[in-house]
C-alpha atoms as a PDB file:
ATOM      1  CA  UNK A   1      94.699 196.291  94.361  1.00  0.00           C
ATOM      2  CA  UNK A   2      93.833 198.424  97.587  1.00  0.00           C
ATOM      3  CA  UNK A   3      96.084 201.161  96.528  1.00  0.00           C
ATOM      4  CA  UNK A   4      94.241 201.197  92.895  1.00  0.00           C
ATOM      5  CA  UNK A   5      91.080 201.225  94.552  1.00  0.00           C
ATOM      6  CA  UNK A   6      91.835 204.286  96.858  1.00  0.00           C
ATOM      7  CA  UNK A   7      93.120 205.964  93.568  1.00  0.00           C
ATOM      8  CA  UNK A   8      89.879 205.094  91.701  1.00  0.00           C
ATOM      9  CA  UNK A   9      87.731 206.450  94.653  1.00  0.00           C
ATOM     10  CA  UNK A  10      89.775 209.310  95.205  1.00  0.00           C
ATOM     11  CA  UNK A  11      89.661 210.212  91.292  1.00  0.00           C
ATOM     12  CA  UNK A  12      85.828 210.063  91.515  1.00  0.00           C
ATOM     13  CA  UNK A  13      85.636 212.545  94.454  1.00  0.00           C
ATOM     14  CA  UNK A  14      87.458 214.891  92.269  1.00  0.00           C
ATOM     15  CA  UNK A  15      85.861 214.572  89.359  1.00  0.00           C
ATOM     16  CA  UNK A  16      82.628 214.948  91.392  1.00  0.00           C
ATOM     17  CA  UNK A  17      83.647 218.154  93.474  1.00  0.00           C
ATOM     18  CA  UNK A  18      84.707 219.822  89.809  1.00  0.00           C
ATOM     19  CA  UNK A  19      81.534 219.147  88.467  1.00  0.00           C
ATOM     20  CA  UNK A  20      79.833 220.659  91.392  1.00  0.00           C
ATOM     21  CA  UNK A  21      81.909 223.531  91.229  1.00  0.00           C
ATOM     22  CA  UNK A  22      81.465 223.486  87.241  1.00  0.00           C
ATOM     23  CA  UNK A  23      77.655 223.597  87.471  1.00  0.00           C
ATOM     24  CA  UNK A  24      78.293 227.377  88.945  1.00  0.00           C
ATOM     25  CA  UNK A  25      80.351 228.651  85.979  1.00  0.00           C
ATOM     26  CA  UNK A  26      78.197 226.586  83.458  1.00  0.00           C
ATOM     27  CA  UNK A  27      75.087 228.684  84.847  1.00  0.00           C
ATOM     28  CA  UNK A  28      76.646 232.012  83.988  1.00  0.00           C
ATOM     29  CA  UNK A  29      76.102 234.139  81.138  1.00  0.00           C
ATOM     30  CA  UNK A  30      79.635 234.864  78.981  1.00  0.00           C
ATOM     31  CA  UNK A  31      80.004 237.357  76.609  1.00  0.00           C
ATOM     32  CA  UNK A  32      76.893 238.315  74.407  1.00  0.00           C
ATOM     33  CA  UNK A  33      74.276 235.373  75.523  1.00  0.00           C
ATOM     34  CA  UNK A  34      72.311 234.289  72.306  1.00  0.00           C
ATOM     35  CA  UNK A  35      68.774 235.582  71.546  1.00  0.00           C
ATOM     36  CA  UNK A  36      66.223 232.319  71.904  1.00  0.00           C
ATOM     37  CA  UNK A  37      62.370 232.888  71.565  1.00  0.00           C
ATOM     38  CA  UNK A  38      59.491 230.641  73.786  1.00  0.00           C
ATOM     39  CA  UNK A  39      57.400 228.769  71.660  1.00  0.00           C
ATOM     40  CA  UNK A  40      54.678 226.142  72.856  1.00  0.00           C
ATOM     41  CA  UNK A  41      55.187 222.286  71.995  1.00  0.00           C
ATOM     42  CA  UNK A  42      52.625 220.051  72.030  1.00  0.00           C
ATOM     43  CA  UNK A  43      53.138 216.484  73.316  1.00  0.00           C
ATOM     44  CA  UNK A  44      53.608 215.069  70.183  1.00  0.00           C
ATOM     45  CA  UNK A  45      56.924 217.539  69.379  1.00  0.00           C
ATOM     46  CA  UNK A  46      54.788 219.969  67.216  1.00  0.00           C
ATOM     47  CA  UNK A  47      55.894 223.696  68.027  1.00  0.00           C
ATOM     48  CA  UNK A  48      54.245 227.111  67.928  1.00  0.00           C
ATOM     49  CA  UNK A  49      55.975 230.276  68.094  1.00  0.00           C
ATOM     50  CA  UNK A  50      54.966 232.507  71.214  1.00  0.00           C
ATOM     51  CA  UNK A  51      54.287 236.631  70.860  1.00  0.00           C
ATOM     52  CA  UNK A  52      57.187 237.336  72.981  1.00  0.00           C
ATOM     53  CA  UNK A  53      60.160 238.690  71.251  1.00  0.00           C
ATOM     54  CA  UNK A  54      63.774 237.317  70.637  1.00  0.00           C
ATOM     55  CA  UNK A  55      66.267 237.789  73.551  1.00  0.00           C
ATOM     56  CA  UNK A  56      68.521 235.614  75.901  1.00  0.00           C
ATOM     57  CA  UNK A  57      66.325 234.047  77.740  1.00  0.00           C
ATOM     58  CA  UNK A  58      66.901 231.209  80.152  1.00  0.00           C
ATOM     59  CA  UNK A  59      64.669 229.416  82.419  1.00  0.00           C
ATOM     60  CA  UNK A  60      60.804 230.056  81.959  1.00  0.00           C
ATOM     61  CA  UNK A  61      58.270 229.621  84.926  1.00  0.00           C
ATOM     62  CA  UNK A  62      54.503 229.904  83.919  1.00  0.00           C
ATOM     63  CA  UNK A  63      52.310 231.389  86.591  1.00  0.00           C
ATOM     64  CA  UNK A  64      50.232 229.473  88.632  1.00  0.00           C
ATOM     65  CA  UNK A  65      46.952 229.819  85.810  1.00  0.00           C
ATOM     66  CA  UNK A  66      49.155 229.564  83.012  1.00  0.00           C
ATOM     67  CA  UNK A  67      48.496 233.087  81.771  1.00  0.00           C
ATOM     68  CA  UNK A  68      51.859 234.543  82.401  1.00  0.00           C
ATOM     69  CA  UNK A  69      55.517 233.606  81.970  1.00  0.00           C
ATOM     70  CA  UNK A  70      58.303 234.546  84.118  1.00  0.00           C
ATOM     71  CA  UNK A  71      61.856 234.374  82.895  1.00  0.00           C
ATOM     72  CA  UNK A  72      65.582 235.168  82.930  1.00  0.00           C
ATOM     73  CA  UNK A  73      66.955 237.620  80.724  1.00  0.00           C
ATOM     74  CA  UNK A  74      70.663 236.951  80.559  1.00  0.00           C
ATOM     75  CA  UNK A  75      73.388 239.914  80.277  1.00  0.00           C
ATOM     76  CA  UNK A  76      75.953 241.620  82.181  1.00  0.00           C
ATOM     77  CA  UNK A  77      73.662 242.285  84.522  1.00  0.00           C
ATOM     78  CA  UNK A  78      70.734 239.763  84.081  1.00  0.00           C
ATOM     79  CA  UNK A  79      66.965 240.795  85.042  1.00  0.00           C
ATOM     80  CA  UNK A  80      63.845 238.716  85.605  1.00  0.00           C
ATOM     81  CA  UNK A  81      60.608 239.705  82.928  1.00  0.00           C
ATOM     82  CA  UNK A  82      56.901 238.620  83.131  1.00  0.00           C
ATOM     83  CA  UNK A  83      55.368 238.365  79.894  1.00  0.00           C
ATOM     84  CA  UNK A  84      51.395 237.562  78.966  1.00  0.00           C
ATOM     85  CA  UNK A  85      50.853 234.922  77.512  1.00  0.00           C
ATOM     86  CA  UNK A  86      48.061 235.786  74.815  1.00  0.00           C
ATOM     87  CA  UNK A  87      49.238 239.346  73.672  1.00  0.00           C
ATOM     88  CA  UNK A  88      53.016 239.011  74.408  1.00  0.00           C
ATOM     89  CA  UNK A  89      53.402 242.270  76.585  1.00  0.00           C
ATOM     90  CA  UNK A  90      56.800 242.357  79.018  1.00  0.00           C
ATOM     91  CA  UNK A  91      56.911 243.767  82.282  1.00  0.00           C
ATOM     92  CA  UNK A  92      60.388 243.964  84.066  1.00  0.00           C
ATOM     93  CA  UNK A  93      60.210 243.070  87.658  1.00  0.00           C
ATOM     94  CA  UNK A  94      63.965 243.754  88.534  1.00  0.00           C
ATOM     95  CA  UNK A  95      66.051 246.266  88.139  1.00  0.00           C
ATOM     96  CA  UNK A  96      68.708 246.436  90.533  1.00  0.00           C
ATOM     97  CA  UNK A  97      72.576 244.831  89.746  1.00  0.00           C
ATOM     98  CA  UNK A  98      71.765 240.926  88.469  1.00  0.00           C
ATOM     99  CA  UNK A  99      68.961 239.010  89.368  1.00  0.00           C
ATOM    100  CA  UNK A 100      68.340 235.055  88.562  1.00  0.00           C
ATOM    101  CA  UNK A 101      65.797 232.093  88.541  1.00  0.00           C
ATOM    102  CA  UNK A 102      62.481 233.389  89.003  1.00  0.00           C
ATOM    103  CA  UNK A 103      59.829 231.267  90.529  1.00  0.00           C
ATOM    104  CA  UNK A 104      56.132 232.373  91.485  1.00  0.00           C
ATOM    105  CA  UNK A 105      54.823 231.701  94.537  1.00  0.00           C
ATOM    106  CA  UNK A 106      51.849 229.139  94.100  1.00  0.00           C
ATOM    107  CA  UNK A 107      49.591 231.664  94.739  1.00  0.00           C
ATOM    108  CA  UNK A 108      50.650 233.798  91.808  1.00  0.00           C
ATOM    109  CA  UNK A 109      51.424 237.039  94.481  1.00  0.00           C
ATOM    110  CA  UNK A 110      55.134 237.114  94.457  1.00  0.00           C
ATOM    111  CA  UNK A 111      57.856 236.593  92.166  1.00  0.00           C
ATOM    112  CA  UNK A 112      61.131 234.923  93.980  1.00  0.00           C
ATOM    113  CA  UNK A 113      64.620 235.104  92.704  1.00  0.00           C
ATOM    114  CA  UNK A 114      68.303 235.007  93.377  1.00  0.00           C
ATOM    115  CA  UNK A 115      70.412 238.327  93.513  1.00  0.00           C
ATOM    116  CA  UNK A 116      73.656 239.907  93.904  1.00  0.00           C
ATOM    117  CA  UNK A 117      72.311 243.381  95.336  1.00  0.00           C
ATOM    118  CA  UNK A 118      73.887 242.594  98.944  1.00  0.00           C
ATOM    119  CA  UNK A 119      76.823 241.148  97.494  1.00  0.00           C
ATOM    120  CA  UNK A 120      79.776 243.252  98.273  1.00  0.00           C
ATOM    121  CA  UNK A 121      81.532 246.479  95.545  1.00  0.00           C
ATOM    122  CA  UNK A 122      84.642 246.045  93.521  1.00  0.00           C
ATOM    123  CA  UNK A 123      86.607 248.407  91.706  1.00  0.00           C
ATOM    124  CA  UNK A 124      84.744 247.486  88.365  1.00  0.00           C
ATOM    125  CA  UNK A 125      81.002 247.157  90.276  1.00  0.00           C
ATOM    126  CA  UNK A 126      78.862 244.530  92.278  1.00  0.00           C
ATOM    127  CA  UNK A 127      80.858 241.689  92.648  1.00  0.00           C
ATOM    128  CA  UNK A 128      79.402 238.892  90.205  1.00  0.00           C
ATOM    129  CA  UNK A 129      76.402 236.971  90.562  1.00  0.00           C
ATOM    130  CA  UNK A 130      77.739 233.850  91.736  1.00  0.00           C
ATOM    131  CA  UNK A 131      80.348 235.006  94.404  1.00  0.00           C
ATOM    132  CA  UNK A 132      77.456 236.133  96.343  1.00  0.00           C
ATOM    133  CA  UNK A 133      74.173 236.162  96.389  1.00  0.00           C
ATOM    134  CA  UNK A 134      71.141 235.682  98.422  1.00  0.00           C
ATOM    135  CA  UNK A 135      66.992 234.537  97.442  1.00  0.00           C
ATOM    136  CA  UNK A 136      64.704 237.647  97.625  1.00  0.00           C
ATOM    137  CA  UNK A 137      60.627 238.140  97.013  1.00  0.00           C
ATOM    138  CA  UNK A 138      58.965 241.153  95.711  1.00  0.00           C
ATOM    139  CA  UNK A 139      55.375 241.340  94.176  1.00  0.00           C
ATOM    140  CA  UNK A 140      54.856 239.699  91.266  1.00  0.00           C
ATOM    141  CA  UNK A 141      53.504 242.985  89.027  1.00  0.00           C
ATOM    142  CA  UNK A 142      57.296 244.200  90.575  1.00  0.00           C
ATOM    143  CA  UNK A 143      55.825 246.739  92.430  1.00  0.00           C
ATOM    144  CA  UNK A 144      57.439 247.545  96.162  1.00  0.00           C
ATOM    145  CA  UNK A 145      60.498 246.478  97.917  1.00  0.00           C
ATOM    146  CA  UNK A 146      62.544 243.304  97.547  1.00  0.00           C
ATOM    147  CA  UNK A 147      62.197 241.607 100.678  1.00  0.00           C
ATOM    148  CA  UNK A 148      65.341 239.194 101.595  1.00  0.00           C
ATOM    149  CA  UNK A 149      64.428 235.658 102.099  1.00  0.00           C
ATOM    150  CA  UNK A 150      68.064 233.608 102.682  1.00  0.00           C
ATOM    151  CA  UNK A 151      71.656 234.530 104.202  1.00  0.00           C
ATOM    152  CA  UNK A 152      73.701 231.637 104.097  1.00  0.00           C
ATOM    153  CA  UNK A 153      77.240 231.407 104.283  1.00  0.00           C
ATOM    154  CA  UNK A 154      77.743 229.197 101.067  1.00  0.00           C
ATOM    155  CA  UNK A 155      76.768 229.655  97.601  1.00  0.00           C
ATOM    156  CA  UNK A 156      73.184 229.187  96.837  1.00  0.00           C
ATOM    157  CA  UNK A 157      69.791 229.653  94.716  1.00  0.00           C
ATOM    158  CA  UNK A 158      66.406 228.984  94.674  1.00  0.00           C
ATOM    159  CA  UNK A 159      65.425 225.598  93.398  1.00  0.00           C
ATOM    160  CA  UNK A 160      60.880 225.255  93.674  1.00  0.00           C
ATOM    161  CA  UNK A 161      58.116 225.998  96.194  1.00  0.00           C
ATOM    162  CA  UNK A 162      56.160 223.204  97.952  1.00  0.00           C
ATOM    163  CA  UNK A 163      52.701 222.982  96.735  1.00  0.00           C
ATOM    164  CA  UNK A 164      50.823 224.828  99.650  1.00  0.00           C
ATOM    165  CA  UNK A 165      54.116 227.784  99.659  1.00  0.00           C
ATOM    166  CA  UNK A 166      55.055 226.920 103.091  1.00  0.00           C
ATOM    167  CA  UNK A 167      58.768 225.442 101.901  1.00  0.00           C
ATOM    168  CA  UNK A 168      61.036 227.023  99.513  1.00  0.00           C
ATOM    169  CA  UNK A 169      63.930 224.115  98.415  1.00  0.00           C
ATOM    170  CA  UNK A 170      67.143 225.618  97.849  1.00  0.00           C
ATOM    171  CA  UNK A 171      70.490 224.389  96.796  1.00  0.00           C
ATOM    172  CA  UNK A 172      73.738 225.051  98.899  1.00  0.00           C
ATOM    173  CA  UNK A 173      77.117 224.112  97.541  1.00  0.00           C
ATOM    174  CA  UNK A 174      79.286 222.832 100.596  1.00  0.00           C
ATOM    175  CA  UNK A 175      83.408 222.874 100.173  1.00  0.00           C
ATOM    176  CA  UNK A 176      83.033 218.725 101.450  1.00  0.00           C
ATOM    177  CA  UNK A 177      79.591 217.552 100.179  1.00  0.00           C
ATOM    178  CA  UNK A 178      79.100 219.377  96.950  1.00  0.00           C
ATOM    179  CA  UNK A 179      75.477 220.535  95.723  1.00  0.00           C
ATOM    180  CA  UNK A 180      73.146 219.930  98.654  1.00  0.00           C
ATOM    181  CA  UNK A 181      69.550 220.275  98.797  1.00  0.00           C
ATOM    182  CA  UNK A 182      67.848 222.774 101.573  1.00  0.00           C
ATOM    183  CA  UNK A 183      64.528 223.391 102.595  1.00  0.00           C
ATOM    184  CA  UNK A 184      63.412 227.153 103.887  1.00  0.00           C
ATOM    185  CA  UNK A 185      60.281 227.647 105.945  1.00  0.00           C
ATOM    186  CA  UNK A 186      58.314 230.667 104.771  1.00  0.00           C
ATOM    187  CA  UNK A 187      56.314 230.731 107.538  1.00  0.00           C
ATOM    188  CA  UNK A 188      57.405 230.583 111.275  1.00  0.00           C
ATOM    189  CA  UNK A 189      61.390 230.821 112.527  1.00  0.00           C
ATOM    190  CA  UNK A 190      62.039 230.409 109.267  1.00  0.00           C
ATOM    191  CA  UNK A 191      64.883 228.271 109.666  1.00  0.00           C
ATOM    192  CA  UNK A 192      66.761 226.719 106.946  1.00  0.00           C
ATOM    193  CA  UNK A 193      67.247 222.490 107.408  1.00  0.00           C
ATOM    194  CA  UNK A 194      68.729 220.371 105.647  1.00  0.00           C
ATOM    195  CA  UNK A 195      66.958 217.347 103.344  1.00  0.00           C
ATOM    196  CA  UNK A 196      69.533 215.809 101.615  1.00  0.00           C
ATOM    197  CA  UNK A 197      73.894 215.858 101.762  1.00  0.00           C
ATOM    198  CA  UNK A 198      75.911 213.344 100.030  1.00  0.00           C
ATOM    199  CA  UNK A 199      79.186 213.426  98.449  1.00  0.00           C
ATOM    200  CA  UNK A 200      77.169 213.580  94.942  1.00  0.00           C
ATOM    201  CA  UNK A 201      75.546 216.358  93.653  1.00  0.00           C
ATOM    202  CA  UNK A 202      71.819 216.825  93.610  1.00  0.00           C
ATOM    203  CA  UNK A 203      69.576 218.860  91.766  1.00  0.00           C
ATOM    204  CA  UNK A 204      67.010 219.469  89.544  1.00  0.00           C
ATOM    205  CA  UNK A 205      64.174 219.433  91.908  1.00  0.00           C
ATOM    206  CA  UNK A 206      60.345 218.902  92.588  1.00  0.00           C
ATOM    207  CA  UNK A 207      57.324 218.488  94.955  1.00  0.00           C
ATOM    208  CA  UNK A 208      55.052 216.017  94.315  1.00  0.00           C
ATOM    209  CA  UNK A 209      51.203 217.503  94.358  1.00  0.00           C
ATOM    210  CA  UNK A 210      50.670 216.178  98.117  1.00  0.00           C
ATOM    211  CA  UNK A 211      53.985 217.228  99.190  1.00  0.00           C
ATOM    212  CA  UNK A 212      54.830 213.655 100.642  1.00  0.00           C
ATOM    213  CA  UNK A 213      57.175 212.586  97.684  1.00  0.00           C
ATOM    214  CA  UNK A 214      60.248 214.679  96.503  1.00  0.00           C
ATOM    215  CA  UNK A 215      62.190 214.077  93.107  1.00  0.00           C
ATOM    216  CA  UNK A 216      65.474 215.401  92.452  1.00  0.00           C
ATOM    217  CA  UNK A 217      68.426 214.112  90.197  1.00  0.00           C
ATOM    218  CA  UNK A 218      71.732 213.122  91.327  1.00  0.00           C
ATOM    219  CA  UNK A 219      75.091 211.428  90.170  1.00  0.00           C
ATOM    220  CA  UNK A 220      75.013 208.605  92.516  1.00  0.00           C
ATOM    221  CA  UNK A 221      75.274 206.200  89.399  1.00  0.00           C
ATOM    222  CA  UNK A 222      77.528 207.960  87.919  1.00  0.00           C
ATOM    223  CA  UNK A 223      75.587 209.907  85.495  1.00  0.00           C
ATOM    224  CA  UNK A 224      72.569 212.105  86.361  1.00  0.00           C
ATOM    225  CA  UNK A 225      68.788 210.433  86.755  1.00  0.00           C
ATOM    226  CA  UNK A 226      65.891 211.179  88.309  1.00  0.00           C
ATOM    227  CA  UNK A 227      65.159 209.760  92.189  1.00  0.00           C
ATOM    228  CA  UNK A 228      61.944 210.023  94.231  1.00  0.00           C
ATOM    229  CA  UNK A 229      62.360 209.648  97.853  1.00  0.00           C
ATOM    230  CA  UNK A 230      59.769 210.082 100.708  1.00  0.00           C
ATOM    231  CA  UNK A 231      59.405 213.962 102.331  1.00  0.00           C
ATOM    232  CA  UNK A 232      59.879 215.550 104.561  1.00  0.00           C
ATOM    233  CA  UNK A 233      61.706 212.097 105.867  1.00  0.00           C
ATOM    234  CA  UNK A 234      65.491 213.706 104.631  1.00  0.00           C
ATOM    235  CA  UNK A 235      65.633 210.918 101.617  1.00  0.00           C
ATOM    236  CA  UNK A 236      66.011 208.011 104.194  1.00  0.00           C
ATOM    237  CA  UNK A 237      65.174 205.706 100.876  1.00  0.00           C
ATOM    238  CA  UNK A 238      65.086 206.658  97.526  1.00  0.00           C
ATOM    239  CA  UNK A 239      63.578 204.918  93.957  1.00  0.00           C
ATOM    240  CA  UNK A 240      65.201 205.542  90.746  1.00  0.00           C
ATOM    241  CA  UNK A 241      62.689 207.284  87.802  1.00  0.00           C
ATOM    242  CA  UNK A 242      64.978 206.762  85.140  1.00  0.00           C
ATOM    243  CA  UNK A 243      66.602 204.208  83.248  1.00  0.00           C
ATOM    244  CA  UNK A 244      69.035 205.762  81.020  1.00  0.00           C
ATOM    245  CA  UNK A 245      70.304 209.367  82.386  1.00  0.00           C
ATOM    246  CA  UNK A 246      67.884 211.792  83.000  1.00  0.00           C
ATOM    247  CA  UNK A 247      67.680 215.980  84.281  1.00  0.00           C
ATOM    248  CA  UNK A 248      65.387 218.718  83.598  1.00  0.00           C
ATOM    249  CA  UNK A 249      62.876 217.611  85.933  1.00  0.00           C
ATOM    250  CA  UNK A 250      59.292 218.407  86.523  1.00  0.00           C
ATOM    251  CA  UNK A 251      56.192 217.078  88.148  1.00  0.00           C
ATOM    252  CA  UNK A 252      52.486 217.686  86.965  1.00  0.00           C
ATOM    253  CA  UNK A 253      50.695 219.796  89.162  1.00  0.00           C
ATOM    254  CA  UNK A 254      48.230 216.724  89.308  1.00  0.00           C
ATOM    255  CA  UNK A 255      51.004 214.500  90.382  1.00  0.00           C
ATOM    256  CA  UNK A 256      50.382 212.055  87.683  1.00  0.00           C
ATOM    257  CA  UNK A 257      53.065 212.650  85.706  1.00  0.00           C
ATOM    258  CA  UNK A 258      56.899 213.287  85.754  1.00  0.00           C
ATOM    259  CA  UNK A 259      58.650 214.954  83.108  1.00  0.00           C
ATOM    260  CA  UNK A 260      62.960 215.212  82.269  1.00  0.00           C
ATOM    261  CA  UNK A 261      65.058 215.462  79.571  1.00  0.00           C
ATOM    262  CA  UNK A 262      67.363 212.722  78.290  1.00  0.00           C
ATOM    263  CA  UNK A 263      69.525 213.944  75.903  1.00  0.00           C
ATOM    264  CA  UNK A 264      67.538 215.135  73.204  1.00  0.00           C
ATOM    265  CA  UNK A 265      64.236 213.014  74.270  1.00  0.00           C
ATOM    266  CA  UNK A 266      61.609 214.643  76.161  1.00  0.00           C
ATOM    267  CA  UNK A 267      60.667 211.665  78.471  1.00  0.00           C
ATOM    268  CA  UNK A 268      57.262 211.590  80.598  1.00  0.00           C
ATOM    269  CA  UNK A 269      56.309 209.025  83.569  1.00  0.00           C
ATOM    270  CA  UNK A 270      53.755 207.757  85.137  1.00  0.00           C
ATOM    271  CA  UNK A 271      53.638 208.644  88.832  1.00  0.00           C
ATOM    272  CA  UNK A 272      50.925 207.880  91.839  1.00  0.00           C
ATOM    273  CA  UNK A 273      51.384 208.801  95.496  1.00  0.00           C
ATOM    274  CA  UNK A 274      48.157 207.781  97.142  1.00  0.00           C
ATOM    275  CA  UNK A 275      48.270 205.822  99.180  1.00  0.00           C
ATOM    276  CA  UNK A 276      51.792 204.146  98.139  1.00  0.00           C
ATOM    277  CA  UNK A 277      54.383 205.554  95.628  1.00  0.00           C
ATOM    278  CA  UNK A 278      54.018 203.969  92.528  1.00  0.00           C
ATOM    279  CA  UNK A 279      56.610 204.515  89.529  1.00  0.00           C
ATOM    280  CA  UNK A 280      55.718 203.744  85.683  1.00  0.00           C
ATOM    281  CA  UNK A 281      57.784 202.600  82.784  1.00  0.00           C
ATOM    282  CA  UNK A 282      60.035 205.712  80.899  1.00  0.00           C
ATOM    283  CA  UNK A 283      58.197 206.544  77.982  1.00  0.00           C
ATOM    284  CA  UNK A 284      59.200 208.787  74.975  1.00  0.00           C
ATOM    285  CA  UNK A 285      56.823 212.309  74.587  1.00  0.00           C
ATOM    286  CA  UNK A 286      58.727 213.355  71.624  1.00  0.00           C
ATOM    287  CA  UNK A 287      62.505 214.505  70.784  1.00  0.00           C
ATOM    288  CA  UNK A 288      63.868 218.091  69.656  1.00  0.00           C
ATOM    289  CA  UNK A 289      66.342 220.312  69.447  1.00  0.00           C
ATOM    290  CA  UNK A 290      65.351 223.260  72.296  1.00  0.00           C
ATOM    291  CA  UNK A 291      67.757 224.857  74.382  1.00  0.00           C
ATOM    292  CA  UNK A 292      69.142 222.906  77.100  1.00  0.00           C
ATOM    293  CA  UNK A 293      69.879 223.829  80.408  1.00  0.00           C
ATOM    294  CA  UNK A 294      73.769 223.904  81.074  1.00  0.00           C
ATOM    295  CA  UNK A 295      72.883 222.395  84.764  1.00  0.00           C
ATOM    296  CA  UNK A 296      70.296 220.027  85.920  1.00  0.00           C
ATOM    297  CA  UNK A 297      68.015 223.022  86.505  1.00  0.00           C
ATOM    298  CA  UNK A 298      64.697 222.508  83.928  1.00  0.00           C
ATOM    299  CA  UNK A 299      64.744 224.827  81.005  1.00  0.00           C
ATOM    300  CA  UNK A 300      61.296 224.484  80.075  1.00  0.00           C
ATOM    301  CA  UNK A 301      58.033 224.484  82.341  1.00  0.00           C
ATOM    302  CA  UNK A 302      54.547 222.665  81.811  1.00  0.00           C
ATOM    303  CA  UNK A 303      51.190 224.111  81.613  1.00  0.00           C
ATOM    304  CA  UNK A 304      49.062 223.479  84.851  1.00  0.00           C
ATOM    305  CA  UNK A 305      46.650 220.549  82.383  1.00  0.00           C
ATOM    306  CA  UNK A 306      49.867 218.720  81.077  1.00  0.00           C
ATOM    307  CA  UNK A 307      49.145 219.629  77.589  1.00  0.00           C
ATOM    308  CA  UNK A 308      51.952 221.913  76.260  1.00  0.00           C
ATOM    309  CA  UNK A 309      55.069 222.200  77.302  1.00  0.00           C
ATOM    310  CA  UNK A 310      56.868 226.006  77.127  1.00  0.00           C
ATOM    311  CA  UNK A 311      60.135 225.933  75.664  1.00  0.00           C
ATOM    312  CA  UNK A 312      63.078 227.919  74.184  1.00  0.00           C
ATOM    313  CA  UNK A 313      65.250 227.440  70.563  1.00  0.00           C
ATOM    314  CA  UNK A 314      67.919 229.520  69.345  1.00  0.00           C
ATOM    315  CA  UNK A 315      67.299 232.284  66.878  1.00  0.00           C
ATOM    316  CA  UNK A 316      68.824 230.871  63.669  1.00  0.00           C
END
């Protein structure tokens, strides 16, 4: 019985380190990435087609008055876009080798993103994206000079910005604890610390509106759901949001409500912080076929009111 048990733990660090390391290679673009186009959903599933034109997009960030969208456009070398929201105009921000994961500052003055730039040459070019790369900043209209933000000896990227900008959360993917979660100072010494290590990986994470909460999703069950745990106390406790798997998290910018994606099911809770966390019942905002992210990372974003959600399907 012992020696099946140390098998049966053993066989679940492995299978948890490979999905760690998995998460990398299920991030990166192969081949020809499929065209998608953003359209808007409404909270009761119904869908309207954005300006914006077809490509392979991945991970769209509105800006901070919901006017703009930042996102991903995958390729050999992918670059970050803005695009307005009303007439559908695109403005490339990067240029240089293969940039990733855009995020605005909450401000709405700089873009953020992971690139390769630094990374070192090979025979065929820039060495790819994720065998190194660190988090830069440049103005958000993409005007000026990247400015670098991270160097860190393991692989990382940019994960969300604390409410007021002072904290950028990163992950880092140790060789013993997997996918851990990281929090950068923007201000100050501008030290990176860590918030939370275990031998599962976490993800998929957000600030609440005060900044005392933090949700992130993790395979500590066994499957992925979504945790709140108190910040910036380095997850000391944590309380599970939901019930039956859940990833492709994010938080109102009120702080009354927490979105993620289970399976198909677009899944919405209700969340207080003041003066004591308080955690609602899972309920169902509508289900749909929209691109998924391949990682816990949310493909989608939310419009500052809650209203409409901005999302991406597959040219058909």
């Amino acid at each position: 019985m012992r020696r099946e048990a140390k098998m049966t733990s053993t066989l679940m660090t492995l299978a948890m380190f490979l999905m760690t390391a998995g998460w990398g290679l299920a991030q990166r673009p192969v081949g020809n990435p499929p065209d998608r186009i953003m359209v808007w959903v409404d909270r009761e599933g119904n869908v309207e087609l954005l300006k914006t034109p077809a490509r392979p997009y991945f991970g769209p960030r509105l800006s901070p008055d919901g006017r703009q969208v930042a996102i991903e456009v995958q390729g050999p070398r992918s670059q970050i876009w803005t695009y307005d929201i009303a007439s559908g105009k695109g403005t490339q921000i990067t240029s240089q080798d293969s940039n990733r994961f855009p995020l605005w500052s909450p401000d709405g003055k700089r873009m953020l993103f992971g690139s390769n730039r630094i990374g070192p040459m090979t025979p065929s070019g820039r060495a790819p994206f994720f065998e190194k790369h660190e988090v830069f900043w440049k103005a958000a209209d993409g005007s000026g000079e990247a400015e670098q933000l991270t160097d860190q000896e393991y692989r990382h990227g940019p994960q969300t910005f604390s409410p007021d900008g002072t904290l950028l959360s990163f992950y880092q993917i140790h060789p013993t604890t997997g996918r851990d979660i990281w929090m950068l100072p923007i201000k100050g010494d501008g030290k990176p610390w860590l918030y939370l290590n275990t031998r599962y990986p976490e993800g998929g994470v957000a600030f609440s509106a005060d900044s005392r909460w933090f949700a992130y999703t993790s395979l500590i069950s066994g499957r992925y759901e979504v945790y709140i745990s108190p910040f910036p106390d380095r997850a000391t406790a944590r309380s599970r949001v939901s019930t039956h798997g859940g990833t492709e998290m994010r938080w109102a910018r009120n702080g009354h409500e927490l979105f993620y994606r289970e399976g198909d099911r677009r899944m919405v809770v209700q969340t207080s912080t003041d003066p004591l966390l308080i955690i609602g019942r899972p309920k169902l905002l509508f289900e749909g076929d929209f691109v998924r992210s391949p990682g816990t990372r949310a493909n989608y974003d939310v419009t500052p009111d809650g209203r409409h959600f901005i999302m991406l399907q597959e040219v058909r």
